[in-house]
Protein backbone atom coordinates (compact mmCIF):
# COMPACT_ATOMS: atom_id res chain seq x y z
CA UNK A 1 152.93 100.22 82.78
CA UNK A 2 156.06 97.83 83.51
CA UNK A 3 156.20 99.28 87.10
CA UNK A 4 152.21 98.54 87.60
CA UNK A 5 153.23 95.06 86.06
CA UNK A 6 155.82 94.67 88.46
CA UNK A 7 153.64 95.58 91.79
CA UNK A 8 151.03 93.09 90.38
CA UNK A 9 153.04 90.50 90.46
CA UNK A 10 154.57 91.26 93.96
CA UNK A 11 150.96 91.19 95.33
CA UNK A 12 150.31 88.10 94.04
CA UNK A 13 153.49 86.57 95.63
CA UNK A 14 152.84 87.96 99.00
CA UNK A 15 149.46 86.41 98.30
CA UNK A 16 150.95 82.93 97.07
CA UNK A 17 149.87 83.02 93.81
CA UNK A 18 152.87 83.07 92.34
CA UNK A 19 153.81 79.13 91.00
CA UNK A 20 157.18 80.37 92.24
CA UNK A 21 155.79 79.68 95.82
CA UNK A 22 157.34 75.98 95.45
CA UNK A 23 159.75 77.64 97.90
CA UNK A 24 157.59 78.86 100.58
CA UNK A 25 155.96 75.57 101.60
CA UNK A 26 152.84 76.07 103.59
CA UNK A 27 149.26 77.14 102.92
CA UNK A 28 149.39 80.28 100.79
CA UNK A 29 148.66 84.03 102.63
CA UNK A 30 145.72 84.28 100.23
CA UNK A 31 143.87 81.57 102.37
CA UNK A 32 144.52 83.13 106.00
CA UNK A 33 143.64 87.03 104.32
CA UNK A 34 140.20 85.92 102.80
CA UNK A 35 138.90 83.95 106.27
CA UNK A 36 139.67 87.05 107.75
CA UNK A 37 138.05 89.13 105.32
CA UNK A 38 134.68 86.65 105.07
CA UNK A 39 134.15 86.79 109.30
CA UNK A 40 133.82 90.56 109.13
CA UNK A 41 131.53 89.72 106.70
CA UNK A 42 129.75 87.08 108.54
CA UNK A 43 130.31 89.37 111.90
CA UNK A 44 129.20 92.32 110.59
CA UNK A 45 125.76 90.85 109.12
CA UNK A 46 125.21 89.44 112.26
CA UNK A 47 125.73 92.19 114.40
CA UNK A 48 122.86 93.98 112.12
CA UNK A 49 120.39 91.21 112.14
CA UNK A 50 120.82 90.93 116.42
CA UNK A 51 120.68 94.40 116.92
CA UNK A 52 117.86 95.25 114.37
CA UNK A 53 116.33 92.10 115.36
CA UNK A 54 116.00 91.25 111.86
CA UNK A 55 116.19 87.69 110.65
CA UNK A 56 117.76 86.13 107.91
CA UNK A 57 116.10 84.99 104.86
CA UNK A 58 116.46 81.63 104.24
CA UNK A 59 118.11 79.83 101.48
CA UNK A 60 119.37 76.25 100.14
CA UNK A 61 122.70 77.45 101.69
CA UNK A 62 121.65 77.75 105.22
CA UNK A 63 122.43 75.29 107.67
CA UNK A 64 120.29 74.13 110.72
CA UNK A 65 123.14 75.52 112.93
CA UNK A 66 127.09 76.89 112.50
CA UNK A 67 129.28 74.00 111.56
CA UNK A 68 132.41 73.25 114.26
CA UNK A 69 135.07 74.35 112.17
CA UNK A 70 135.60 78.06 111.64
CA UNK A 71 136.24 79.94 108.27
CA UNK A 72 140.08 79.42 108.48
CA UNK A 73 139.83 75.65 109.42
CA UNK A 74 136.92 75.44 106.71
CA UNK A 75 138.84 76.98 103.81
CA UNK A 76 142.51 75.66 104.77
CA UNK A 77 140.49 71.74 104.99
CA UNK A 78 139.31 72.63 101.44
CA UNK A 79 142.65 73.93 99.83
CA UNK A 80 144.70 70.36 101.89
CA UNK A 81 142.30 68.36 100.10
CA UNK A 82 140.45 69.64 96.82
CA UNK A 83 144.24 70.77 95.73
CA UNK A 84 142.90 73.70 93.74
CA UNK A 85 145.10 76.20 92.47
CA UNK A 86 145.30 79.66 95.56
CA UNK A 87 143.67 81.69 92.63
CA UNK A 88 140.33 79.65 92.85
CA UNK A 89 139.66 81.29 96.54
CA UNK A 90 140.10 85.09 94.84
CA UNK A 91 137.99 83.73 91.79
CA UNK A 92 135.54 81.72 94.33
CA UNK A 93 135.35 84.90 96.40
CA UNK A 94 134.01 87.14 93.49
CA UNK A 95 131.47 84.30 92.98
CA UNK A 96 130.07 84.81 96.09
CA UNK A 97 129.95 88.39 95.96
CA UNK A 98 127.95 88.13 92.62
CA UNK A 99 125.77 85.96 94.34
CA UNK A 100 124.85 88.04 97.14
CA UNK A 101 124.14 91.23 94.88
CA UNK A 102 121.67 88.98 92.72
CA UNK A 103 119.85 86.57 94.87
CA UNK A 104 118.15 87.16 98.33
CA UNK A 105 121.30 85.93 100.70
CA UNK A 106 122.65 87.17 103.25
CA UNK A 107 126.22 85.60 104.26
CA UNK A 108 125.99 84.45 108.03
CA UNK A 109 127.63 81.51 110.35
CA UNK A 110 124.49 79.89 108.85
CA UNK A 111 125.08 79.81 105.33
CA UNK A 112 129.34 81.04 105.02
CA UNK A 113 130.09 77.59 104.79
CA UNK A 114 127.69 75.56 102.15
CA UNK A 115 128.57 79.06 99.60
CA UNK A 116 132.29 78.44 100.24
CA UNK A 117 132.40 75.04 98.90
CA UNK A 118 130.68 75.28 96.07
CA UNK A 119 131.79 78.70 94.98
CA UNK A 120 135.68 76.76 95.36
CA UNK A 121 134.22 73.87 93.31
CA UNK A 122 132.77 76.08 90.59
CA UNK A 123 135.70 78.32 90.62
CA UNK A 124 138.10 75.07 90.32
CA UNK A 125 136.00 73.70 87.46
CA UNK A 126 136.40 76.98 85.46
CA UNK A 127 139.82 77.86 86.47
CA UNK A 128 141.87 74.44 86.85
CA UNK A 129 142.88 72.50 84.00
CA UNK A 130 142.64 69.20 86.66
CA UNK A 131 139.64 69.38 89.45
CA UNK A 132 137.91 66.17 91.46
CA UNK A 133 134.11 65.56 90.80
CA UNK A 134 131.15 66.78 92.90
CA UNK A 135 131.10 63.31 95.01
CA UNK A 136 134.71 64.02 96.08
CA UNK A 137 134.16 68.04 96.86
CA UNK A 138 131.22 66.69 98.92
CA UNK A 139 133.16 64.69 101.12
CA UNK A 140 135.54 67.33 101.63
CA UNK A 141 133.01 69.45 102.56
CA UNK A 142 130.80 67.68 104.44
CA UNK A 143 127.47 67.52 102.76
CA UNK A 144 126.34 64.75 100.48
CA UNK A 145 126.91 64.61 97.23
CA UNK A 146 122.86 65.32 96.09
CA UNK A 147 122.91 68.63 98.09
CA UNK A 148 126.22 69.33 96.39
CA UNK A 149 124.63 68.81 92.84
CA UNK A 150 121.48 71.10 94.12
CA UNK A 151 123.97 73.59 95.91
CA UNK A 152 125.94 73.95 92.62
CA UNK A 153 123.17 74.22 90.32
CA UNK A 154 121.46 76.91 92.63
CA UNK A 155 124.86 78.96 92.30
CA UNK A 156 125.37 78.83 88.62
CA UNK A 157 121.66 80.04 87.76
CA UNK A 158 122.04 82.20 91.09
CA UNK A 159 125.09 83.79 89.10
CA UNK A 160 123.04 83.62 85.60
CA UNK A 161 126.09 81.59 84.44
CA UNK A 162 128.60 84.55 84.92
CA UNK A 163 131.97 82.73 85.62
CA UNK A 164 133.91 84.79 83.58
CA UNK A 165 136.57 87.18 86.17
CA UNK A 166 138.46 90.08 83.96
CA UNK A 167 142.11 90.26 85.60
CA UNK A 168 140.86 93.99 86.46
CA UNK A 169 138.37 92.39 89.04
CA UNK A 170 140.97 89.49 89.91
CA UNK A 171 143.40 92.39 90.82
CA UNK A 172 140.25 94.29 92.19
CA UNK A 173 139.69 91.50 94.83
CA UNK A 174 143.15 90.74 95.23
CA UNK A 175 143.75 94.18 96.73
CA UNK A 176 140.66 93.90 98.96
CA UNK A 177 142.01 90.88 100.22
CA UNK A 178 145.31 92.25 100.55
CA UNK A 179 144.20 95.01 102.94
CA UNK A 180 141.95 92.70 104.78
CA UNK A 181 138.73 93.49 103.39
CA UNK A 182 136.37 96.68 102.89
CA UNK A 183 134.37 98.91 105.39
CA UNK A 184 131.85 97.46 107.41
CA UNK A 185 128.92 99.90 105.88
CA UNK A 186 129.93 98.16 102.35
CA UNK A 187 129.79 94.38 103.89
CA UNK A 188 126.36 95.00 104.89
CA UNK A 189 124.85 96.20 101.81
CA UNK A 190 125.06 92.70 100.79
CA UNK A 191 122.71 91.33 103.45
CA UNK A 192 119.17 91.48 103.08
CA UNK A 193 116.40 90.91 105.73
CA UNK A 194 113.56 90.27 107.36
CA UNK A 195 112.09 90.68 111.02
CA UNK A 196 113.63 88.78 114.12
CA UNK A 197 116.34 86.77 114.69
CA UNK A 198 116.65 83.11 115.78
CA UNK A 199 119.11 81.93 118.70
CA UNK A 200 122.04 80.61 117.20
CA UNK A 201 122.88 76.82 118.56
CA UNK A 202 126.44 75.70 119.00
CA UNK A 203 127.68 74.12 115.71
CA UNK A 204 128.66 69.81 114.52
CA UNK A 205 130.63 69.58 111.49
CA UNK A 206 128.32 70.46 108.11
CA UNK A 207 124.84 70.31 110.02
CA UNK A 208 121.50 69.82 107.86
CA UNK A 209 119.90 72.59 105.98
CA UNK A 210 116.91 74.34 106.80
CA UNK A 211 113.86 73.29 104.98
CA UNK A 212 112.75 75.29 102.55
């Protein structure tokens, strides 16, 4: 038990968890592990759509086109600014995967980027003993703060309210995140669809969303 203790911890140092990361200045590992993990997400979904010519279904968290910044540049911008503990991207990340399995959303260039900043803000709120308010987030995110509001509300009943995260699944998703995700077949199950698939436009910073 003391040894599975012990390798616990050491994953969540290499991750930069650990409050003893005061000495490693920089972004923590966890940040640079989950972008990678969330484009083979975001790749893999999109490969099916394109070559099933299937297209996505539409949500609140789809943009009119990709943002500029990538999923690196995206999530290190949120961590520089929101200055939310490195745990709230694990925590944020099982939010998202909650989300997908319950609601009709499939996690694209489209929509990656509206779920990552409010599953951070929720996951701050719940986790944090200090977090900034939804106007703030918004900036930082690049939407206004009234789609932020609608965003976040969508989420939480999205999730039915489930923001509870046992340290089984924290160490759960640590680990995936630690080997750099799960098998593509897996990633996909999350990603439902419908028929054809849109050209995708080249991408300005948190473009509008797509009418519902």
């Amino acid at each position: 038990m003391g040894k599975l203790e012990n390798g616990w911890s050491e994953m969540f140092m290499h991750l930069g968890l650990e409050d003893s990361m005061k000495s490693n200045p920089g972004n923590p590992r966890v940040l640079s592990l989950l972008s990678t993990v969330l484009e083979r997400y975001v790749e893999a979904n999109e490969r099916l759509l394109e070559t099933n010519h299937m297209k996505d279904v539409i949500s609140i968290f789809h943009g009119s086109r990709p943002p500029s910044l990538g999923i690196q540049q995206y999530i290190d911008r949120i961590f520089k600014y929101a200055c939310c503990s490195p745990s709230c991207f694990i925590v944020a990340h099982v939010y998202v995967e909650r989300f997908m399995e319950r609601n009709n959303v499939c996690l694209t260039s489209l929509s990656i980027h509206r779920l990552l900043i409010t599953s951070i803000m929720v996951a701050a709120k719940f986790v944090d003993d200090a977090f900034f308010n939804n106007a703030y987030y918004a900036r930082v995110g690049g939407v206004t703060t009234a789609e932020l509001n609608k965003l976040e509300m969508e989420f939480l009943f999205g999730l039915d309210f489930r923001l509870h995260v046992s340290m089984e699944t924290f160490q759960k998703y640590c680990s995936v995140v630690e080997n750099e995700g799960l098998p593509i077949d897996r990633l996909i199950q999350a990603c439902r669809v419908k028929e054809t698939w849109p050209n995708k436009e080249d991408s300005a910073a948190c473009p509008p969303t797509i009418a519902r």
